[in-house]
Structure formats: C-alpha cells, structure tokens
PDB file of N, CA and C in Angstrom:
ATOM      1  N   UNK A   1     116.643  65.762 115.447  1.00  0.00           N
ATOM      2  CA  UNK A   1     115.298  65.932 114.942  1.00  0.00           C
ATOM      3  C   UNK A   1     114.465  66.794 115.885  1.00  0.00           C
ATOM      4  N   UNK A   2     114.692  66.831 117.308  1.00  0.00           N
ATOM      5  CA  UNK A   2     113.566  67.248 117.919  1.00  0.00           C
ATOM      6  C   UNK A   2     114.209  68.580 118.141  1.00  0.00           C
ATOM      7  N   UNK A   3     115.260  69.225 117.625  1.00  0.00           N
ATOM      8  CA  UNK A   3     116.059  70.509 117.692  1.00  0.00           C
ATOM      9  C   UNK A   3     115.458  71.087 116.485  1.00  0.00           C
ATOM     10  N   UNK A   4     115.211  70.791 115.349  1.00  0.00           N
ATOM     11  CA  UNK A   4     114.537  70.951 114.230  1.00  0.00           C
ATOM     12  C   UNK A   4     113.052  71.487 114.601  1.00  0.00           C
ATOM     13  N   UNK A   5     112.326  70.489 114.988  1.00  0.00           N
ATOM     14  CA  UNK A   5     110.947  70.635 115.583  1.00  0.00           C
ATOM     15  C   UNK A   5     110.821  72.182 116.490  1.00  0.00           C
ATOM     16  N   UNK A   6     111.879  72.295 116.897  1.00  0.00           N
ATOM     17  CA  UNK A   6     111.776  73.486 118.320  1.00  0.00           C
ATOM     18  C   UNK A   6     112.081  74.908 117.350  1.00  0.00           C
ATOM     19  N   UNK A   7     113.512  74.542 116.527  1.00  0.00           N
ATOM     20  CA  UNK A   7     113.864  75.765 116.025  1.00  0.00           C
ATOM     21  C   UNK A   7     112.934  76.415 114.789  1.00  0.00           C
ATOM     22  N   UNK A   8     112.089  75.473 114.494  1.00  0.00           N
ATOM     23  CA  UNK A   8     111.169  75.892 112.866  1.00  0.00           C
ATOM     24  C   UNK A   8     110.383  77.119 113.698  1.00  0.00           C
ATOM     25  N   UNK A   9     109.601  76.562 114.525  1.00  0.00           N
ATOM     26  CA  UNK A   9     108.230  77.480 115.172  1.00  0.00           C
ATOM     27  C   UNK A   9     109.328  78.771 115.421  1.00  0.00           C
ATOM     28  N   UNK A  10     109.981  78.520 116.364  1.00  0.00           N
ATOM     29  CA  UNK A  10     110.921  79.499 116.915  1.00  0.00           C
ATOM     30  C   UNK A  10     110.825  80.419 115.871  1.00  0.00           C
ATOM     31  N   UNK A  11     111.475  80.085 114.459  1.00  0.00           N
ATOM     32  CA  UNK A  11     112.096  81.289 113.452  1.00  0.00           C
ATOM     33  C   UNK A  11     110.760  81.356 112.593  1.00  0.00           C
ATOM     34  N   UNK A  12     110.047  80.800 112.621  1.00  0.00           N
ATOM     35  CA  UNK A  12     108.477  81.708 112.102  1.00  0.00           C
ATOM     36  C   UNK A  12     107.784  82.116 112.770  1.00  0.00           C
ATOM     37  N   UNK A  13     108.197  82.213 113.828  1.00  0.00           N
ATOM     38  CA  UNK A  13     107.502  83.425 115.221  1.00  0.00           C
ATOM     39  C   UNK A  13     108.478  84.057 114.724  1.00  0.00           C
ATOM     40  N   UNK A  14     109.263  84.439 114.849  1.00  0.00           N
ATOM     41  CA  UNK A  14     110.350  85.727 114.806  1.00  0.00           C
ATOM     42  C   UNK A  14     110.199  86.477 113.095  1.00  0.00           C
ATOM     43  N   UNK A  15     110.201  85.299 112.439  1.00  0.00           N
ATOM     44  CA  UNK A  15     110.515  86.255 110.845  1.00  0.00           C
ATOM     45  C   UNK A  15     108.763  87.129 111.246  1.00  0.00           C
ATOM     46  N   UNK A  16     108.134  86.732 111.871  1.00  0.00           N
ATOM     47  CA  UNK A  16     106.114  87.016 111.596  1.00  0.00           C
ATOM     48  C   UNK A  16     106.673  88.358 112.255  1.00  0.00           C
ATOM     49  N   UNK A  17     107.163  88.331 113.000  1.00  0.00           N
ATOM     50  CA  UNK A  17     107.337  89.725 114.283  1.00  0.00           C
ATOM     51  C   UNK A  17     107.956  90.753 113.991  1.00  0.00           C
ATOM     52  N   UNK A  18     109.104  90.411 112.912  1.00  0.00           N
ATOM     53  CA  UNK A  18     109.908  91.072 112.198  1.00  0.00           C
ATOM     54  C   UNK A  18     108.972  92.388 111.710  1.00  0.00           C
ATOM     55  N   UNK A  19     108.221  91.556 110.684  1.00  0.00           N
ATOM     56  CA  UNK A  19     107.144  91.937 109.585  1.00  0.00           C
ATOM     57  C   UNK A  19     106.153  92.974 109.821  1.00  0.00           C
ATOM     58  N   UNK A  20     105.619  92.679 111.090  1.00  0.00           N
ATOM     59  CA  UNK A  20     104.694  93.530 112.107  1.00  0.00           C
ATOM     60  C   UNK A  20     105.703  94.650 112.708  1.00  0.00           C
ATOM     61  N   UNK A  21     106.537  94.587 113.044  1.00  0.00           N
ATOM     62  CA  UNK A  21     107.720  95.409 113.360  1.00  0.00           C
ATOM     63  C   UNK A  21     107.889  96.298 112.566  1.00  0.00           C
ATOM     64  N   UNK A  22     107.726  96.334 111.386  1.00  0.00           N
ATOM     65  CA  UNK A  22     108.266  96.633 110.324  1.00  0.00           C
ATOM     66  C   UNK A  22     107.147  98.029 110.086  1.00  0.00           C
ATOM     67  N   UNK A  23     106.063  97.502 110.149  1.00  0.00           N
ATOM     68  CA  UNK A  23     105.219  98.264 109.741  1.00  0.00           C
ATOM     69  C   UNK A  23     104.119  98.813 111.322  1.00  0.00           C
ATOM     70  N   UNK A  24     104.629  98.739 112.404  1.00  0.00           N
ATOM     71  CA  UNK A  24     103.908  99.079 113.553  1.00  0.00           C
ATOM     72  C   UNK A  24     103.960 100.393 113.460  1.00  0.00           C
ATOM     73  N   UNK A  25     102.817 101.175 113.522  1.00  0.00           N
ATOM     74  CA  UNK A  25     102.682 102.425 113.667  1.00  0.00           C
ATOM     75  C   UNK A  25     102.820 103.321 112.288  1.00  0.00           C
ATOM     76  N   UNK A  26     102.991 102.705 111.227  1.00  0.00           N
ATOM     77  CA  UNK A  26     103.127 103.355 110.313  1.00  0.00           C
ATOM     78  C   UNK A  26     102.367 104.004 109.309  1.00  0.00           C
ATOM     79  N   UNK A  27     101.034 103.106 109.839  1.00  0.00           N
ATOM     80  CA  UNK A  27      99.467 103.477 109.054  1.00  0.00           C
ATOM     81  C   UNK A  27      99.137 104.834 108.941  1.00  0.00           C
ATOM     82  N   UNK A  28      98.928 105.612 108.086  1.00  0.00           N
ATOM     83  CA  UNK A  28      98.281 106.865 108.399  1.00  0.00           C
ATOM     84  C   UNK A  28      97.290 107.735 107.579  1.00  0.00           C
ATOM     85  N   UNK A  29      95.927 107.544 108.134  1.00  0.00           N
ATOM     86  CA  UNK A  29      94.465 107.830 107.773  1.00  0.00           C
ATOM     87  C   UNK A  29      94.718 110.101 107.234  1.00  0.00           C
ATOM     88  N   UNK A  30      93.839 109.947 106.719  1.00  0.00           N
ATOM     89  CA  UNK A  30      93.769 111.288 106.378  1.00  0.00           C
ATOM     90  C   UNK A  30      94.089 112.541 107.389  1.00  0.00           C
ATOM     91  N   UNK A  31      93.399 111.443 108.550  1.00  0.00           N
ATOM     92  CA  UNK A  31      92.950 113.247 109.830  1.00  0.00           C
ATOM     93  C   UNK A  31      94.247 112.379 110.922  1.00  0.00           C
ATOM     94  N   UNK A  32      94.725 111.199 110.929  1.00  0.00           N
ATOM     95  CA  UNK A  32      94.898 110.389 112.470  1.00  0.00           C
ATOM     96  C   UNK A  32      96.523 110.259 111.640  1.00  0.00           C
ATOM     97  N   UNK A  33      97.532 109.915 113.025  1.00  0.00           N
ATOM     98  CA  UNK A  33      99.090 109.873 112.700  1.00  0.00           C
ATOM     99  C   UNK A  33      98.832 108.083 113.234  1.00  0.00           C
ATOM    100  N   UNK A  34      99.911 107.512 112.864  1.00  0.00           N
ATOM    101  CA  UNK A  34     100.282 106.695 113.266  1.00  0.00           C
ATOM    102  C   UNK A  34     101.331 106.585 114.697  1.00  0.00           C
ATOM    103  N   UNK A  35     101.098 105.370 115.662  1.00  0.00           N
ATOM    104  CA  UNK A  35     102.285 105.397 116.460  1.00  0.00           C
ATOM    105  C   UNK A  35     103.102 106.480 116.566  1.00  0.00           C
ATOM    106  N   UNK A  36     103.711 105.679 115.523  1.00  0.00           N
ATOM    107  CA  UNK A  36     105.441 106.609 115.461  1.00  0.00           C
ATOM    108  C   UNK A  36     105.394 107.867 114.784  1.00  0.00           C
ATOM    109  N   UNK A  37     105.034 107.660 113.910  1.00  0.00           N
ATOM    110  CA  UNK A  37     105.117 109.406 112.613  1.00  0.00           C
ATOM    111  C   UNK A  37     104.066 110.104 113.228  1.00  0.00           C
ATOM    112  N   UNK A  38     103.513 109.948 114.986  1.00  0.00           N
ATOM    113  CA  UNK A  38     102.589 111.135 115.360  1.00  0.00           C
ATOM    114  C   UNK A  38     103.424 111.603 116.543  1.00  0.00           C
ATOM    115  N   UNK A  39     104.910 112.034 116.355  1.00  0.00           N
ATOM    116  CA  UNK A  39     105.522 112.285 117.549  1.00  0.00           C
ATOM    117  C   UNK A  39     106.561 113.215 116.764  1.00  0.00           C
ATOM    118  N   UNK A  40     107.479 114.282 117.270  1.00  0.00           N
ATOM    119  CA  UNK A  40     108.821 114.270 116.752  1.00  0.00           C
ATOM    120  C   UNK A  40     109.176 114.838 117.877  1.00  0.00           C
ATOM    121  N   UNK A  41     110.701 114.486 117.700  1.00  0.00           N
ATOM    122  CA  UNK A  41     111.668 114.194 118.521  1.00  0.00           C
ATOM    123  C   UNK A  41     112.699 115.671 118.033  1.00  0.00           C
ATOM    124  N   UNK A  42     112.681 116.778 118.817  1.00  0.00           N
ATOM    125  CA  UNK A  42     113.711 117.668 118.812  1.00  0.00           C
ATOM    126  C   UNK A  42     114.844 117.018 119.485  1.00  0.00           C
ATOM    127  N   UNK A  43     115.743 116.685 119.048  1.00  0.00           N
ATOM    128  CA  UNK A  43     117.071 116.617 119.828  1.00  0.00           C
ATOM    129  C   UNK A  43     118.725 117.188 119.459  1.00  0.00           C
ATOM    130  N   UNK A  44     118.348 118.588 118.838  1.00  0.00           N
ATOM    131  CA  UNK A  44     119.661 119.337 118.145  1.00  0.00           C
ATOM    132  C   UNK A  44     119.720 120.080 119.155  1.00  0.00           C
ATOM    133  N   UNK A  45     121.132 120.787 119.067  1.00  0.00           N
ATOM    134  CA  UNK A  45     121.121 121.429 119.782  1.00  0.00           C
ATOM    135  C   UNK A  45     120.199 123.132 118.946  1.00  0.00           C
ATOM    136  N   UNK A  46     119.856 123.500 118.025  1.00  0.00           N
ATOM    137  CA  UNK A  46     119.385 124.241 117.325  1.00  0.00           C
ATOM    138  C   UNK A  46     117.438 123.968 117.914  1.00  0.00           C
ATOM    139  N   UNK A  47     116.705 123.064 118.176  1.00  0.00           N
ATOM    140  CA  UNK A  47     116.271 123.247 118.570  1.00  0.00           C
ATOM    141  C   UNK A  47     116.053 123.325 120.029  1.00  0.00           C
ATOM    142  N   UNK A  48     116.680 122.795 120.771  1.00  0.00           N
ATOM    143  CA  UNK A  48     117.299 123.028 122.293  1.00  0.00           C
ATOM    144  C   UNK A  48     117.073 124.826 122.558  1.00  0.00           C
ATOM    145  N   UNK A  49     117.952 125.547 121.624  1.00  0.00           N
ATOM    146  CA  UNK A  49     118.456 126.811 121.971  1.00  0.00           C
ATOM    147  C   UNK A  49     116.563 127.770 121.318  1.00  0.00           C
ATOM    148  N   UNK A  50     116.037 127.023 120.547  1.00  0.00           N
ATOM    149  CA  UNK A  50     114.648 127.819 120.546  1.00  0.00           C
ATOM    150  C   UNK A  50     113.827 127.938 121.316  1.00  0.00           C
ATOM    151  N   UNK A  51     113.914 126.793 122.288  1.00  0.00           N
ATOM    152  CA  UNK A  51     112.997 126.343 123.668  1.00  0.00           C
ATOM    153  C   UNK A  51     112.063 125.633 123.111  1.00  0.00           C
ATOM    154  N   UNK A  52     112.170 124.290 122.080  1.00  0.00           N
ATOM    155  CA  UNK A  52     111.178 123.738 121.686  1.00  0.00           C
ATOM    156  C   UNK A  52     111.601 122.487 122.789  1.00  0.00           C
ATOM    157  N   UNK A  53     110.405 121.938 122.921  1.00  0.00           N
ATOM    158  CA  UNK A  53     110.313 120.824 123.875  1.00  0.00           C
ATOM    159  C   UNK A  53     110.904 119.519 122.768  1.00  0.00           C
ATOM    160  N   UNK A  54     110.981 118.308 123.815  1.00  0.00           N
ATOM    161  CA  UNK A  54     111.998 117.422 123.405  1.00  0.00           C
ATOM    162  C   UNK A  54     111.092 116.851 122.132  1.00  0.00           C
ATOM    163  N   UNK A  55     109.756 116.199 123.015  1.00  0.00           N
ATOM    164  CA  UNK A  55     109.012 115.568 122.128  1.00  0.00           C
ATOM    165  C   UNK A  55     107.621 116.335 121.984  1.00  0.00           C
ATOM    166  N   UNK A  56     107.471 116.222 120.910  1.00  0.00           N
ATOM    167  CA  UNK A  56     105.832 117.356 120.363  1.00  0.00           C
ATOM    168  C   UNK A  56     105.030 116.308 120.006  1.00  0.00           C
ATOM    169  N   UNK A  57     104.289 116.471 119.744  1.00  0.00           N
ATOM    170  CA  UNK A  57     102.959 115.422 118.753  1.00  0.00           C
ATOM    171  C   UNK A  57     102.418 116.453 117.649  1.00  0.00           C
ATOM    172  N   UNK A  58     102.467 115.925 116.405  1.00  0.00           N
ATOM    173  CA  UNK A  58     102.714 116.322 115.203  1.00  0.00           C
ATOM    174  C   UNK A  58     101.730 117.226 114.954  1.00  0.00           C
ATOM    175  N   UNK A  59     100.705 116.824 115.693  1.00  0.00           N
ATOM    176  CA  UNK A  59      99.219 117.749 115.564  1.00  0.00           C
ATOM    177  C   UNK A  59      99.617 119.549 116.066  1.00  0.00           C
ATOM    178  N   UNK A  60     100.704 119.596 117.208  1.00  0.00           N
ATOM    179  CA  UNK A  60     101.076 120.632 117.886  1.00  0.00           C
ATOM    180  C   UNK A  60     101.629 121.274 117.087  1.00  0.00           C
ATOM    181  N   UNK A  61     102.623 120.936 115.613  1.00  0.00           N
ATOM    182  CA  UNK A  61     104.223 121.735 115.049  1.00  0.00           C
ATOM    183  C   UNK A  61     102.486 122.780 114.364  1.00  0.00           C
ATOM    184  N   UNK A  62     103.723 123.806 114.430  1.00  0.00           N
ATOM    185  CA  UNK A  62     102.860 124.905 113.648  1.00  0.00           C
ATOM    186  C   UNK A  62     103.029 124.630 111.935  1.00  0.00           C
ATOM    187  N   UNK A  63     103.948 124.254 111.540  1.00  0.00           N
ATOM    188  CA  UNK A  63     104.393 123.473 110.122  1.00  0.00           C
ATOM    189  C   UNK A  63     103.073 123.125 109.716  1.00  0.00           C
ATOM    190  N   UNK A  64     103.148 121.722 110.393  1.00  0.00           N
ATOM    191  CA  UNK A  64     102.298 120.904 110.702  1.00  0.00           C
ATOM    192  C   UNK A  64     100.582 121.128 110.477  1.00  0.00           C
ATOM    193  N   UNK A  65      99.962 122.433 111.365  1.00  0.00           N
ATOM    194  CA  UNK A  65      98.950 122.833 111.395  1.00  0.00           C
ATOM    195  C   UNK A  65      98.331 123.808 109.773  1.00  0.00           C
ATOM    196  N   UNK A  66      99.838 124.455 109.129  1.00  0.00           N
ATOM    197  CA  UNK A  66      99.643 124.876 108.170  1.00  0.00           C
ATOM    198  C   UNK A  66      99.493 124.082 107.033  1.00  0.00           C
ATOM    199  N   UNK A  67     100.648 122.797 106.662  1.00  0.00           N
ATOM    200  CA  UNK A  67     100.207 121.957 105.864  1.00  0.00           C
ATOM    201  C   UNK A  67      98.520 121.384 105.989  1.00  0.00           C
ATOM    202  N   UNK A  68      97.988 120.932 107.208  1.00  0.00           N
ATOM    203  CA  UNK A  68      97.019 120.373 107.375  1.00  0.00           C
ATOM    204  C   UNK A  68      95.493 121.259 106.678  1.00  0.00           C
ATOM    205  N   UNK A  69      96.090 122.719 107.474  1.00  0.00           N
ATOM    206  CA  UNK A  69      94.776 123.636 106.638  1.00  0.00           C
ATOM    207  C   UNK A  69      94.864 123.387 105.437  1.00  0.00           C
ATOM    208  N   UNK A  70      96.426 123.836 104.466  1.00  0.00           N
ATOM    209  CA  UNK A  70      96.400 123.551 102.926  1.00  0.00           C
ATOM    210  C   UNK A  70      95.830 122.062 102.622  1.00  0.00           C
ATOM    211  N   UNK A  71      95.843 121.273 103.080  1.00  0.00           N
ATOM    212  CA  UNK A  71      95.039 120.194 102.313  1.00  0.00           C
ATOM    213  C   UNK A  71      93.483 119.935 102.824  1.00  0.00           C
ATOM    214  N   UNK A  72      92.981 121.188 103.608  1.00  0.00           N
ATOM    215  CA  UNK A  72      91.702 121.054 104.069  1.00  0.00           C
ATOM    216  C   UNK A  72      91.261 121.761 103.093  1.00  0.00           C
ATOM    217  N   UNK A  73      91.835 123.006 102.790  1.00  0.00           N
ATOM    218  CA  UNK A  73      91.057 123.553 102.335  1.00  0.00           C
ATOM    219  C   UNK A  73      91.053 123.853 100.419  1.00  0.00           C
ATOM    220  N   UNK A  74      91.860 122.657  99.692  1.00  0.00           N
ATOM    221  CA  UNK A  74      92.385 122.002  98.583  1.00  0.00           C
ATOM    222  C   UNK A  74      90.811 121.109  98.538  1.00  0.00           C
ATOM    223  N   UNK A  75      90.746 120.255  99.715  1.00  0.00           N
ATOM    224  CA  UNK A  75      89.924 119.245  99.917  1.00  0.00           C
ATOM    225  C   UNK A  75      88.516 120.164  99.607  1.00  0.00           C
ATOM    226  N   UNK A  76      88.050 120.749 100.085  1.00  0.00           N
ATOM    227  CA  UNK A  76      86.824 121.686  99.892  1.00  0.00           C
ATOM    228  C   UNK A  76      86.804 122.411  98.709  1.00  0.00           C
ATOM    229  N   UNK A  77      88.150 122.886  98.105  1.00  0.00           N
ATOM    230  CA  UNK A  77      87.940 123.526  96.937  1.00  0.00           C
ATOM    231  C   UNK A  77      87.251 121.913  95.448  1.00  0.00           C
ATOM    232  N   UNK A  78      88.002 120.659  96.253  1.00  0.00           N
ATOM    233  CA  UNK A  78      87.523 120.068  95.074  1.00  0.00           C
ATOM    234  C   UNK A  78      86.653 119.362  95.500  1.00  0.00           C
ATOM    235  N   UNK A  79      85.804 119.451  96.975  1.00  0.00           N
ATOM    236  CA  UNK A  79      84.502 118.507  96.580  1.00  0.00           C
ATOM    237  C   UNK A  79      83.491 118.974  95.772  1.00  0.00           C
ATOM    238  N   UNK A  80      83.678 119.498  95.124  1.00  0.00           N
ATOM    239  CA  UNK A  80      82.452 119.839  93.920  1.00  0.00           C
ATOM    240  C   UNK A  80      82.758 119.151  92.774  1.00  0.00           C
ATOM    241  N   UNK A  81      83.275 119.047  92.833  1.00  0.00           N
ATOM    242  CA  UNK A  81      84.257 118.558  91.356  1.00  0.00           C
ATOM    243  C   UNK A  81      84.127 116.928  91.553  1.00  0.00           C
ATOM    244  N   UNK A  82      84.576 116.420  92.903  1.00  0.00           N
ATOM    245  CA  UNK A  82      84.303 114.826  93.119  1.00  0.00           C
ATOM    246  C   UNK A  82      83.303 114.384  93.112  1.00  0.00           C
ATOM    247  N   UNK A  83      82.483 115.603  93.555  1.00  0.00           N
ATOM    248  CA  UNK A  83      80.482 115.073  93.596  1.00  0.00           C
ATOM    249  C   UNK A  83      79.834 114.832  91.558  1.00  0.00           C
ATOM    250  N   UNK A  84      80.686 115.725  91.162  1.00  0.00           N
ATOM    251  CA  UNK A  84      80.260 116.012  89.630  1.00  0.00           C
ATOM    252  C   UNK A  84      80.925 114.661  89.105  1.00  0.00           C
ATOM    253  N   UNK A  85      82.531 114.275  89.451  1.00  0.00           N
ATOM    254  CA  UNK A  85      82.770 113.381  88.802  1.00  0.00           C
ATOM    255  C   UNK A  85      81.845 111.820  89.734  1.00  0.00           C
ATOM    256  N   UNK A  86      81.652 111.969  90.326  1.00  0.00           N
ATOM    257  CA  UNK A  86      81.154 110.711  91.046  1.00  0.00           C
ATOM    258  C   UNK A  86      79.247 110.582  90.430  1.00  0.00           C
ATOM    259  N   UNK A  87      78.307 111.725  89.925  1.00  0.00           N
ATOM    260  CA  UNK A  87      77.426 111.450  89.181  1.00  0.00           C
ATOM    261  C   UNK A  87      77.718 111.316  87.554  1.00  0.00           C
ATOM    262  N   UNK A  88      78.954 111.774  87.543  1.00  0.00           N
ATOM    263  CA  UNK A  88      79.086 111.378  86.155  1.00  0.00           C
ATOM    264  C   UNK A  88      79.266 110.478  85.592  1.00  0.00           C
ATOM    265  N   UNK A  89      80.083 109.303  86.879  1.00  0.00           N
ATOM    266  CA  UNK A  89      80.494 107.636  86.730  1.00  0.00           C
ATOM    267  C   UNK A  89      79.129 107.011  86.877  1.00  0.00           C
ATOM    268  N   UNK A  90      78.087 107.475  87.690  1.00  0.00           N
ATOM    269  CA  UNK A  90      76.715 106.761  88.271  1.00  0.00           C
ATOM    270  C   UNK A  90      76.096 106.730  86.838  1.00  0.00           C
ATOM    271  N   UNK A  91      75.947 107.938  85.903  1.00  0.00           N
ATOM    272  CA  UNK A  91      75.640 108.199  84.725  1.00  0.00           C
ATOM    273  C   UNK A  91      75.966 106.930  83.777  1.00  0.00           C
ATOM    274  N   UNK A  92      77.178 106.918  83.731  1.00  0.00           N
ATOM    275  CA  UNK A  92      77.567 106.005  82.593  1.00  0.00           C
ATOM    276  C   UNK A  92      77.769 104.509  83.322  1.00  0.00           C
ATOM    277  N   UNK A  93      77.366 104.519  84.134  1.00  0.00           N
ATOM    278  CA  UNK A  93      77.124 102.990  85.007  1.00  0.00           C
ATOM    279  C   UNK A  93      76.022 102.491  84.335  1.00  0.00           C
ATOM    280  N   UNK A  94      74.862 103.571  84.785  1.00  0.00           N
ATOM    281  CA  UNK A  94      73.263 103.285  84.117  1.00  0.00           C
ATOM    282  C   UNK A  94      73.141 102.915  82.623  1.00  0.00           C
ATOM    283  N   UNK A  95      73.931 103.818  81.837  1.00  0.00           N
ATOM    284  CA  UNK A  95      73.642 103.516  80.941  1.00  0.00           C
ATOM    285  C   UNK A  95      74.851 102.946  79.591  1.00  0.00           C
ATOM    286  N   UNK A  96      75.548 101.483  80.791  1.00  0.00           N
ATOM    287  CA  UNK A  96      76.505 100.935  80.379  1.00  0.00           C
ATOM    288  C   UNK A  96      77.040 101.107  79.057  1.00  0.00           C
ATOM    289  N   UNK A  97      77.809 102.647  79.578  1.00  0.00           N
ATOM    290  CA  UNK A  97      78.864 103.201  78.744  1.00  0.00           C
ATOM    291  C   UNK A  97      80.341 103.260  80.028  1.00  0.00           C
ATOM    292  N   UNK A  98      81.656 102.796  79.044  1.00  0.00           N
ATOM    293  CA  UNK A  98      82.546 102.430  79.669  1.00  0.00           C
ATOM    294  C   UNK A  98      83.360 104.083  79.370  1.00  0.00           C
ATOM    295  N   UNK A  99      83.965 104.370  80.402  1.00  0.00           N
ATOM    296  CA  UNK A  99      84.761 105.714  80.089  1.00  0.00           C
ATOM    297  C   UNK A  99      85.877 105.428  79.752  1.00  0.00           C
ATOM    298  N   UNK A 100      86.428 105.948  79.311  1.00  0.00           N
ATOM    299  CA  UNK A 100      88.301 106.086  78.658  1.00  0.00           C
ATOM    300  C   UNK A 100      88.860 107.305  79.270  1.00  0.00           C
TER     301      UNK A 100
END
C-alpha cells in the first residue's frame, strides 16, 4: 500500500512533464519564435562547405527575412480591408442584424 501511495504522485509528476515537454518552446506569436523553432541547426556537410555557421537564429536566414517581409507587407496590403470589415461587423452589431 504505501508503494502505491509513492508511485501514484511519482507517475502524475512525470505524465504532467511529459505534456509540458511536449509543447516547450513551441508557441509562436506573429513577430517572436519560440524556444526551439527560433534556432536552426546546419549540420550537413552541404552546409558546412557554404561557410554557414552551425547554429543561426531564424531571424538571421535570409529565407527567413524574405518570407517575413512577404507577410508584412500582405499584412499592410489588407489592413484596409480588416478596418472595413471590422466597421462593417460594429454596423450590424448596432443594428442587430446577424451576418451569413
């Protein structure tokens, strides 16, 4: 019985840690990387022979910097459009009409 008592806590500390494990570093906000997915790891020999360093931070890949403009500047092409649809919901809020 008192092996019972010891091993329960034990394995619901561990399955909890698992879980958090699982998902550590994986969050990732519009502008900010997470932990892990804000790093990469060259280790071919293909990038070896370009002279890229081992580990970069994601903000550095030139890839990287180009995707980021394309969705900056996607983002600006449609805030006009979000401002229009966002008075257009305020609109039919006021005057409790439901949209389809």
């Amino acid at each position: 019985m008192k092996k019972i008592f010891i091993l329960l806590p034990l394995i619901l500390c561990l399955t909890i840690t698992q879980v958090y494990a699982l998902n550590f570093g994986m969050y990732k906000p519009e502008e900010d990387y997470g932990l892990i997915d804000g790093f990469k790891i060259n280790a071919g020999k293909k990038d070896r022979a370009e002279g890229k360093e081992f580990i970069q931070l994601r903000s550095d890949i030139p890839e990287e910097k180009a995707r980021l403009e394309k969705e900056k500047a996607s983002y600006e092409a449609n805030k006009d459009q979000k401002a229009d649809d966002e008075y257009q919901m305020f609109k039919f809020m006021l005057d409790d009409t439901i949209p389809f």
